[in-house]
Protein backbone atom coordinates (compact mmCIF):
# COMPACT_ATOMS: atom_id res chain seq x y z
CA UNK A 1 183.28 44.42 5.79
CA UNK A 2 186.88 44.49 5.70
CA UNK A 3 187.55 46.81 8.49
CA UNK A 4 186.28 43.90 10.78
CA UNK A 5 189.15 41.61 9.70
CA UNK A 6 192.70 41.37 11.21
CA UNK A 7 195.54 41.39 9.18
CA UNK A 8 193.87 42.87 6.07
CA UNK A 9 196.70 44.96 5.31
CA UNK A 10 198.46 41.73 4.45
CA UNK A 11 195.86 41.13 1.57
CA UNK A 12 195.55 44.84 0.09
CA UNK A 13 199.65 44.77 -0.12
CA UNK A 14 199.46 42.05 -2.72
CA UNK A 15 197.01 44.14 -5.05
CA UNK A 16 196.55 47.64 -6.46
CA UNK A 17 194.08 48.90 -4.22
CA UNK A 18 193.29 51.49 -6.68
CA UNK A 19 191.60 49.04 -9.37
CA UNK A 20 187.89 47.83 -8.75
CA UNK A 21 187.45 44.47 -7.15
CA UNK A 22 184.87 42.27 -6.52
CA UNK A 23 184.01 38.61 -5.31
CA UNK A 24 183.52 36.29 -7.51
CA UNK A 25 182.76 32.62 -5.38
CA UNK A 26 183.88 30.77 -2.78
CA UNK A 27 185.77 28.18 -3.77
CA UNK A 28 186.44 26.03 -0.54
CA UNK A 29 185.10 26.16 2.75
CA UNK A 30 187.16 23.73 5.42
CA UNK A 31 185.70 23.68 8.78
CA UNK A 32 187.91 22.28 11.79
CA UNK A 33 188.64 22.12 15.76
CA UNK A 34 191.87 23.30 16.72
CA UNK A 35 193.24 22.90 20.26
CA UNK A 36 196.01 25.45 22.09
CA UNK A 37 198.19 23.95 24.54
CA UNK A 38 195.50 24.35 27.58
CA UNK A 39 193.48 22.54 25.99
CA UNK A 40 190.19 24.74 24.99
CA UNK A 41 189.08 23.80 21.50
CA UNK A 42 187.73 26.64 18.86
CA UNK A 43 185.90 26.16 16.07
CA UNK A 44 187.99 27.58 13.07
CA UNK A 45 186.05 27.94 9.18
CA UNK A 46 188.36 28.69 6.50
CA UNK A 47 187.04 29.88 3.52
CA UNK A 48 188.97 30.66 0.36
CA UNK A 49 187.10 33.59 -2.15
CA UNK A 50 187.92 34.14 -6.08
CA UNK A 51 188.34 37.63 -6.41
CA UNK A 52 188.67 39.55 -9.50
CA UNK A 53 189.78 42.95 -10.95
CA UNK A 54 187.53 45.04 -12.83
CA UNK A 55 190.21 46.68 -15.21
CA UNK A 56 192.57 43.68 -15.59
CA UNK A 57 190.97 40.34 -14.99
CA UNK A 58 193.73 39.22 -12.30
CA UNK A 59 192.05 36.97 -10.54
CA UNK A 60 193.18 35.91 -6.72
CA UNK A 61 192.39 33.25 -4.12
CA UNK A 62 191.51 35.40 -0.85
CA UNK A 63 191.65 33.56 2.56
CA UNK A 64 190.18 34.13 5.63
CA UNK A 65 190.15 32.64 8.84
CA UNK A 66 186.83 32.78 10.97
CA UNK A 67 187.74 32.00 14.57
CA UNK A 68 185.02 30.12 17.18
CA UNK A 69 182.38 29.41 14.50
CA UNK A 70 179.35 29.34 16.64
CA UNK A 71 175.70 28.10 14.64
CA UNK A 72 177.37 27.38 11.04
CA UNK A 73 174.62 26.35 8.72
CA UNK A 74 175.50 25.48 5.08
CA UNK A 75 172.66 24.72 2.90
CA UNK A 76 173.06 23.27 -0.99
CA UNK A 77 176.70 22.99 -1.02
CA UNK A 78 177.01 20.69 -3.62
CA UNK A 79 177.52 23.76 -5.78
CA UNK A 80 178.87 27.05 -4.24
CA UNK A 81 176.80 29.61 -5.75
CA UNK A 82 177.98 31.85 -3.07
CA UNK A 83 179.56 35.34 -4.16
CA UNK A 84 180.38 37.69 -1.48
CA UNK A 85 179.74 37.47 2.74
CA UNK A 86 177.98 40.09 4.23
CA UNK A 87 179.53 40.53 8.42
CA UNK A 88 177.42 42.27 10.59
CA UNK A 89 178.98 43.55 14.06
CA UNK A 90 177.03 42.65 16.58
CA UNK A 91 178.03 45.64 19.40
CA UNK A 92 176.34 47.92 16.36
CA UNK A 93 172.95 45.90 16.86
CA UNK A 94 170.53 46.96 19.90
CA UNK A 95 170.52 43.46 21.17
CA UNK A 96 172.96 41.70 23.63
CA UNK A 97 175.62 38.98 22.30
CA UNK A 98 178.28 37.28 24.01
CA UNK A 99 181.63 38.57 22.87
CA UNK A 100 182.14 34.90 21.04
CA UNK A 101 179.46 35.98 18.68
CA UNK A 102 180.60 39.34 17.81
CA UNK A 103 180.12 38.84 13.88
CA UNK A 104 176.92 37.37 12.24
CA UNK A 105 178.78 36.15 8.68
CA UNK A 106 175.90 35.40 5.80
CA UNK A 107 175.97 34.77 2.13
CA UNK A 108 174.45 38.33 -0.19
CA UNK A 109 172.00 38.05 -2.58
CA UNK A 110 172.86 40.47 -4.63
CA UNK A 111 169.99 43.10 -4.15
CA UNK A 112 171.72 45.15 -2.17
CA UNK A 113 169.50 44.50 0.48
CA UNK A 114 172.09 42.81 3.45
CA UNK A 115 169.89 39.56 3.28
CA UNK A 116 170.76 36.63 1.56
CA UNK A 117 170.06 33.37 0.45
CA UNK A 118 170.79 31.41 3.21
CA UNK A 119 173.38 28.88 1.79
CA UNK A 120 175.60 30.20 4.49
CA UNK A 121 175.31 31.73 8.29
CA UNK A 122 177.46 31.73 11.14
CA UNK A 123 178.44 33.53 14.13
CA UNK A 124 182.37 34.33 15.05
CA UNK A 125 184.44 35.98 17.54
CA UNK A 126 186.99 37.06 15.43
CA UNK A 127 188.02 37.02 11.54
CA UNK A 128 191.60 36.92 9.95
CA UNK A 129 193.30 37.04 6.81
CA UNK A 130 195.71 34.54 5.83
CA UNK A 131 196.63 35.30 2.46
CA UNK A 132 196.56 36.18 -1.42
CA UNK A 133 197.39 33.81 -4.04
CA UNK A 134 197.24 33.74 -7.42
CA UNK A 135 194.26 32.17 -8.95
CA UNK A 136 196.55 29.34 -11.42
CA UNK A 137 193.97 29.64 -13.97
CA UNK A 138 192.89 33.34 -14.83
CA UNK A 139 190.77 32.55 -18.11
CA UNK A 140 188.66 30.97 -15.60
């Protein structure tokens, strides 16, 4: 998954690469229209992930940026039971997309099986991480 995302060198700088890490839950998901200065509008989903280390219990707010969200659904968000994102590339699938809906983005559940759930599925054009912060409560 992360080889799909820009910037994610930004991210693994912040962390020791070396220790295990895994997703925890989404913690916030902020959907918006932003407009450049010729006026096309793109759909932009931000989505901010609790990660954690395996050997030290540092625990991080990951964000990334999903650029022209194309078919979001969200289903029972009134708790985010959500714990990792499966992206599929779509020029590694047999069938024909338009280039805004290179990545199908969808919620795991946990089998190890790339399906999930369905509490969350979109299309994007492009991802990008914005940053690493520190989770401000780590017993958490």
């Amino acid at each position: 998954m992360k080889n799909y995302i820009k910037n994610y060198e930004k991210l693994q700088s912040k962390r020791d690469v070396a220790l295990g890490w895994y997703d925890k839950q989404i913690m916030r998901i902020d959907f918006g229209i932003e407009e450049n200065i010729f006026n096309e509008q793109l759909t932009i989903l931000n989505i901010d992930t609790k990660i954690a280390n395996v050997a030290n219990n540092q625990i991080f707010l990951e964000k990334l940026r999903f650029v022209n969200v194309r078919q979001l659904s969200l289903r029972e968000v009134n708790y985010s039971p959500i714990g990792r994102l499966i992206i599929h590339d779509m020029r590694e699938e047999k069938v024909d997309f338009p280039n805004d809906m290179r990545f199908h983005v969808h919620d795991d559940s946990g089998y190890g099986e790339n399906d999930g759930y369905g509490f969350i599925n979109f299309y994007c054009e492009s991802i990008e991480a914005i940053g690493l912060e520190e989770f401000p409560y780590s017993d958490f």
